[in-house]
Each structure stands twice: as structure tokens, then as C-alpha cells.
Protein backbone atom coordinates (compact mmCIF):
# COMPACT_ATOMS: atom_id res chain seq x y z
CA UNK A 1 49.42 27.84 21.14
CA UNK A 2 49.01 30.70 17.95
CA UNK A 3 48.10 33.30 18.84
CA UNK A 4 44.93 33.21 17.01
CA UNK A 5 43.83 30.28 19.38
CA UNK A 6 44.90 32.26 21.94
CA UNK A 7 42.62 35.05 21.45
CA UNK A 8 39.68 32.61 20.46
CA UNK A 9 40.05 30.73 23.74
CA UNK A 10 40.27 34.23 25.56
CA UNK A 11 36.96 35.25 23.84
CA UNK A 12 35.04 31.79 24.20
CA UNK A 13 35.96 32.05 27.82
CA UNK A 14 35.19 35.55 28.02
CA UNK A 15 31.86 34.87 27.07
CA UNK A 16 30.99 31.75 29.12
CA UNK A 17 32.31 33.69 32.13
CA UNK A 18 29.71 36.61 31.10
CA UNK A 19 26.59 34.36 30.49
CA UNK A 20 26.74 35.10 26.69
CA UNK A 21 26.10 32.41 24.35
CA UNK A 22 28.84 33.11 22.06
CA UNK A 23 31.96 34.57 21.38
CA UNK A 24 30.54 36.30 18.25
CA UNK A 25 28.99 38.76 20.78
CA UNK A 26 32.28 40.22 21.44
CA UNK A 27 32.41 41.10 17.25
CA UNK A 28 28.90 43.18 17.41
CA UNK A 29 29.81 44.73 20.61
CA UNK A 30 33.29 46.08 19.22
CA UNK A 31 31.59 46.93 15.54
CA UNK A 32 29.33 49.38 17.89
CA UNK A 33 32.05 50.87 19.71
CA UNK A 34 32.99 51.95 16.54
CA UNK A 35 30.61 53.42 14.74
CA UNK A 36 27.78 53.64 17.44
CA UNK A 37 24.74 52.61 15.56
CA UNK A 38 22.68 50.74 18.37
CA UNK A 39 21.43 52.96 20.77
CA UNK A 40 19.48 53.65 23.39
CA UNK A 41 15.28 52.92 22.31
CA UNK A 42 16.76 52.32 19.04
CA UNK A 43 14.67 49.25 16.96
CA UNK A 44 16.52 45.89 15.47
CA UNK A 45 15.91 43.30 13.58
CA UNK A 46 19.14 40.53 13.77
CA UNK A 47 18.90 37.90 10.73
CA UNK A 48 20.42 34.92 11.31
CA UNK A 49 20.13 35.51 15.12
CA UNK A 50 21.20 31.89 16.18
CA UNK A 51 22.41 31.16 18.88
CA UNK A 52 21.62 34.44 20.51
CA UNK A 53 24.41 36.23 20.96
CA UNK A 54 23.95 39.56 19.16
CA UNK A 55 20.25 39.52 20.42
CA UNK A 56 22.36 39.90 23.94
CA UNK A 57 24.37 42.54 22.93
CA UNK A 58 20.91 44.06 20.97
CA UNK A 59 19.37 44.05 23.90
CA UNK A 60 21.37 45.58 26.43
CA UNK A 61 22.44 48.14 24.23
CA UNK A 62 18.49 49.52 23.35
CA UNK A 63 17.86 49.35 26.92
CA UNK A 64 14.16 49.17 27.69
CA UNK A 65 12.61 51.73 25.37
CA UNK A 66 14.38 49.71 22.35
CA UNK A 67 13.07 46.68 20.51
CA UNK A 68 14.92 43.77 19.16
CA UNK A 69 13.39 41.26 17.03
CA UNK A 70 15.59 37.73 15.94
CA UNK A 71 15.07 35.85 13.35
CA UNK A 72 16.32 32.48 12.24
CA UNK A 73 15.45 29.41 10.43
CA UNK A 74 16.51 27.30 13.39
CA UNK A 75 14.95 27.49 16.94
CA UNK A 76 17.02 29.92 19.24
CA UNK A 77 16.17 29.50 23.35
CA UNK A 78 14.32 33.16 24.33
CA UNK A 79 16.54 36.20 25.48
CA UNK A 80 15.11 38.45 27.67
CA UNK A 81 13.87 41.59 25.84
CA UNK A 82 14.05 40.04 22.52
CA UNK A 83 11.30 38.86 20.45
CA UNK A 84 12.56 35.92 18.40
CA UNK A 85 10.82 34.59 14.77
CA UNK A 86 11.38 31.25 13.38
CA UNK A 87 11.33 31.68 9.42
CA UNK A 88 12.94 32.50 6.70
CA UNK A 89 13.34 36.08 5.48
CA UNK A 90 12.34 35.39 1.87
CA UNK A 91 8.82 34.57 3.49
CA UNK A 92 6.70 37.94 3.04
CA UNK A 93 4.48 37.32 6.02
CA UNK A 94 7.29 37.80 7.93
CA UNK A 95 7.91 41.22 6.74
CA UNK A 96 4.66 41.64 8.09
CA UNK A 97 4.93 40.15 11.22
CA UNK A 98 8.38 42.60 11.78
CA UNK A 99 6.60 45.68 11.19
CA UNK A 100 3.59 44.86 13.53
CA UNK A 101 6.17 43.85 16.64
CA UNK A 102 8.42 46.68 16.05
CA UNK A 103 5.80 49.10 14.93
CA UNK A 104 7.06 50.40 12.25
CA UNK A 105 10.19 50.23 10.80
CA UNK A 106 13.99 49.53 12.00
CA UNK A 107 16.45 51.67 12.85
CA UNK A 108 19.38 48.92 12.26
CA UNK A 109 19.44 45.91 10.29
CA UNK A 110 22.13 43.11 11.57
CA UNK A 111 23.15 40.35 9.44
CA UNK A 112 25.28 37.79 10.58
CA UNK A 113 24.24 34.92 8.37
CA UNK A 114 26.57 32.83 6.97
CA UNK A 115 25.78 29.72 4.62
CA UNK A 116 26.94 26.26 5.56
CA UNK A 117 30.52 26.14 4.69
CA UNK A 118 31.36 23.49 2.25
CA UNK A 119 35.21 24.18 2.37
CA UNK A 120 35.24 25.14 -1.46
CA UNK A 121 36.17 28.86 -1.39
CA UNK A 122 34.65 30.00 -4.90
CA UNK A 123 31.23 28.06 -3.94
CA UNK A 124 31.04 29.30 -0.57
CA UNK A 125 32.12 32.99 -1.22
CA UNK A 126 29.46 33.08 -3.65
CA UNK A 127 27.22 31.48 -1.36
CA UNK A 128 28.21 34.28 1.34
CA UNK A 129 27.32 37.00 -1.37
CA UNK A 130 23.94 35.48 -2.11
CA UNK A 131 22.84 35.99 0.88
CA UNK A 132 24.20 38.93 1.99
CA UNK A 133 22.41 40.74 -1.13
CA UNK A 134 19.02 38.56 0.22
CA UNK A 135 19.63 40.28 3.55
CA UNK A 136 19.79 43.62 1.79
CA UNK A 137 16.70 43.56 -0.57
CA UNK A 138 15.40 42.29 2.88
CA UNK A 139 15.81 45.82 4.62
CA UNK A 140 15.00 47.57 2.06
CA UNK A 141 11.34 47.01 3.12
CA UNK A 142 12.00 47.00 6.72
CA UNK A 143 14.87 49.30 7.37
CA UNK A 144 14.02 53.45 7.58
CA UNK A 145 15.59 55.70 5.96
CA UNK A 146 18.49 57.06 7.19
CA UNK A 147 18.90 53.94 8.96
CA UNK A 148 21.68 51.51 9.54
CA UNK A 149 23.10 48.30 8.86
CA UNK A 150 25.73 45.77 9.86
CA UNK A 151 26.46 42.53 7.18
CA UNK A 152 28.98 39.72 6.98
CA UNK A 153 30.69 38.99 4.21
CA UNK A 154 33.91 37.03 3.10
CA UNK A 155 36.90 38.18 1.02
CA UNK A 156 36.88 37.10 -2.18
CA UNK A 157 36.39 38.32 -6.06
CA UNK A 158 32.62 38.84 -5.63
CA UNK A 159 33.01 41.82 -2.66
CA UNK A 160 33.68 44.91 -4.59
CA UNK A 161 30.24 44.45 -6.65
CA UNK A 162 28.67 43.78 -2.96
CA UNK A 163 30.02 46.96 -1.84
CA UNK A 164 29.22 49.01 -5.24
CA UNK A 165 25.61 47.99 -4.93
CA UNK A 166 25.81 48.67 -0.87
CA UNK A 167 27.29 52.23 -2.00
CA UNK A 168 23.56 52.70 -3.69
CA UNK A 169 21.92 51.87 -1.19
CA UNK A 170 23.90 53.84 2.02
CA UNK A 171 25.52 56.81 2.37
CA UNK A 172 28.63 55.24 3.89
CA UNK A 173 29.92 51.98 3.74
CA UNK A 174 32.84 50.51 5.22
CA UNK A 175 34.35 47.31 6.03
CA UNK A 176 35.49 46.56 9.43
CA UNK A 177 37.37 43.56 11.16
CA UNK A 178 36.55 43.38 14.93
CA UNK A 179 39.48 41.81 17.06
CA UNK A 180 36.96 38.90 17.84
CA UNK A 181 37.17 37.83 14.85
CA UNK A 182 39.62 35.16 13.95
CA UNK A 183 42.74 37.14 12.02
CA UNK A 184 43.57 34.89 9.91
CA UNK A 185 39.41 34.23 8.38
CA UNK A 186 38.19 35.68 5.51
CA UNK A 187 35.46 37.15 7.92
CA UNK A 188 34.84 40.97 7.87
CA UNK A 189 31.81 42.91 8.21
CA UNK A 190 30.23 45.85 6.05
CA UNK A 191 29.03 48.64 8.27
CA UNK A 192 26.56 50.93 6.33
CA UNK A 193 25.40 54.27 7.22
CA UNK A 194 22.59 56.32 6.24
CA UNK A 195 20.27 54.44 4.31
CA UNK A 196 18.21 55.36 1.33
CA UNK A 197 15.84 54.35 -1.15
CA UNK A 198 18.14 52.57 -4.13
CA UNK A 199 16.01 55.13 -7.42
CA UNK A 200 18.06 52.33 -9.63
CA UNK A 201 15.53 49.14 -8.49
């Protein structure tokens, strides 16, 4: 066995063993080791929240006083301290619908959405891109400044523009490659700091 299938099969059973509902937990739980951004009564929004396993790292990290709120346009089965939105983000009632459940605005923005992979590289970078930039014109109505965000993206051409226009928009901004994640995928997230109002839109 690689040793990438090793670690994936370590990971997958990690999670069944833990009651999580996917391995992909493991990636949002090491991204916050790191950099700390979920916290304690902290509020979330997690786009692209299928099948629930950020919401269960979300959760248990905001304890309580926190609120998480998952969206996705599929149907995700509840999670316990999470309030969970079927729609798509482009919709504006559902910006509306965020603010009134977390009452007011977030504190951290996660974005794990990923488009369906066609297995053409160019078309589904691009694809990646496109809706990572959708996720960030997203929080920039939801998200509070000074706030935070977490977004996937793939290697490829189209990143450094993604992280020039991510520099307007955050005071830090750096990209990050949990050990969940396979090693050998294109996979990495952008972890953004400090949010503020881009003055160039």
C-alpha cells in the first residue's frame, strides 16, 4: 500500500471510529490548530457544508455560546448545534436568513466547496476558482470585519490572481496543506486573516 492510501485509510478509519462523517474533518481541525481562528462563542457560516463534517468540528470547537450555520445545495442529516440551510449562496434571501440566525454577522467564513470534477485540469481549476471568488464576494456581506476565513482551492495557473485579490480583501493570507489531505492532490487551502472592506469594489 502507498503511503498516501495509507494515511487516507488511517483518516477514514479515524473518523468512523470517532462518529465523524468524514475524513475531511481531520483537514479543518488541523487548519485550526494552526492558526486558531474558531473559538470559543465564536459565529460560522460553512459553505458547502455536505456531508457534515466541518459542521462537527464547527461545533465542538464554538462550544455552546458559538453558532454554526451550514449551508449546501444538497440535503445534509442535522448535527447537533448546527443550524443547516438548503440553498445556494448566490440566492440573496439567504444572506438574509444568515444574518437573522446568527444575529449579526460571522466571525469565520469556511469554504470547502469544490465543483464536480470532470477530470480535465484547466476546466476544473477554473471551475475551483469560480467558486472560490463566489464564496468570497459571499462574505463580504456576511463576514465582520476583522474576521476570518478558510477556502479551498487547487494548484494551478489561476491561484496567484485568487490570492492577489484575497490579499485586498485580508490582512494575511496564506496557503496551508493539512496532513489529511491527500499529498499527492492539488488540494490546499487559503487561510485569511483580518478581514476588511475591499475600497477597490
Amino acid at each position: 500500500m502507498r503511503l498516501a492510501d495509507a494515511r487516507k485509510d488511517h483518516y477514514r478509519k479515524l473518523a468512523k471510529d470517532q462518529g465523524l462523517r468524514a475524513r475531511s474533518a481531520y483537514k479543518l481541525q488541523q487548519l485550526n490548530d494552526s492558526y486558531h481562528l474558531l473559538k470559543k462563542g465564536s459565529k460560522v457560516i460553512d459553505l458547502g457544508c455536505a456531508p457534515g463534517g466541518w459542521l462537527q468540528i464547527a461545533t465542538r470547537l464554538v462550544g455552546a455560546t458559538g453558532k454554526v450555520v451550514g449551508i449546501d445545495l444538497k440535503p445534509v442529516e442535522p448535527v447537533v448545534g448546527a443550524v443547516i440551510m438548503q440553498g445556494n449562496i448566490e440566492d440573496p434571501e439567504m444572506k438574509v436568513r444568515i444574518s437573522e440566525t446568527l444575529g449579526g454577522k460571522a466571525d469565520v467564513l469556511l469554504s470547502d466547496l469544490a465543483p464536480n470534477v470532470s477530470g480535465v485540469w484547466d476546466i476544473d481549476h477554473a471551475r475551483q476558482i469560480s467558486l472560490t471568488q463566489t464564496a468570497l464576494q459571499f462574505g463580504g456581506t456576511v463576514l465582520k470585519v476583522g474576521g476570518s476565513a478558510i477556502f479551498k482551492v487547487f494548484e494551478g495557473d489561476m491561484l496567484d490572481d485568487l490570492k492577489a485579490e484575497l490579499k485586498q480583501n485580508f490582512g494575511k493570507v496564506q496557503l496551508s496543506k493539512p496532513s489529511a489531505s491527500r499529498q499527492e492532490s492539488s488540494e490546499l487551502y487559503v487561510v485569511c486573516m483580518d478581514f476588511r472592506h475591499n475600497t477597490s469594489q
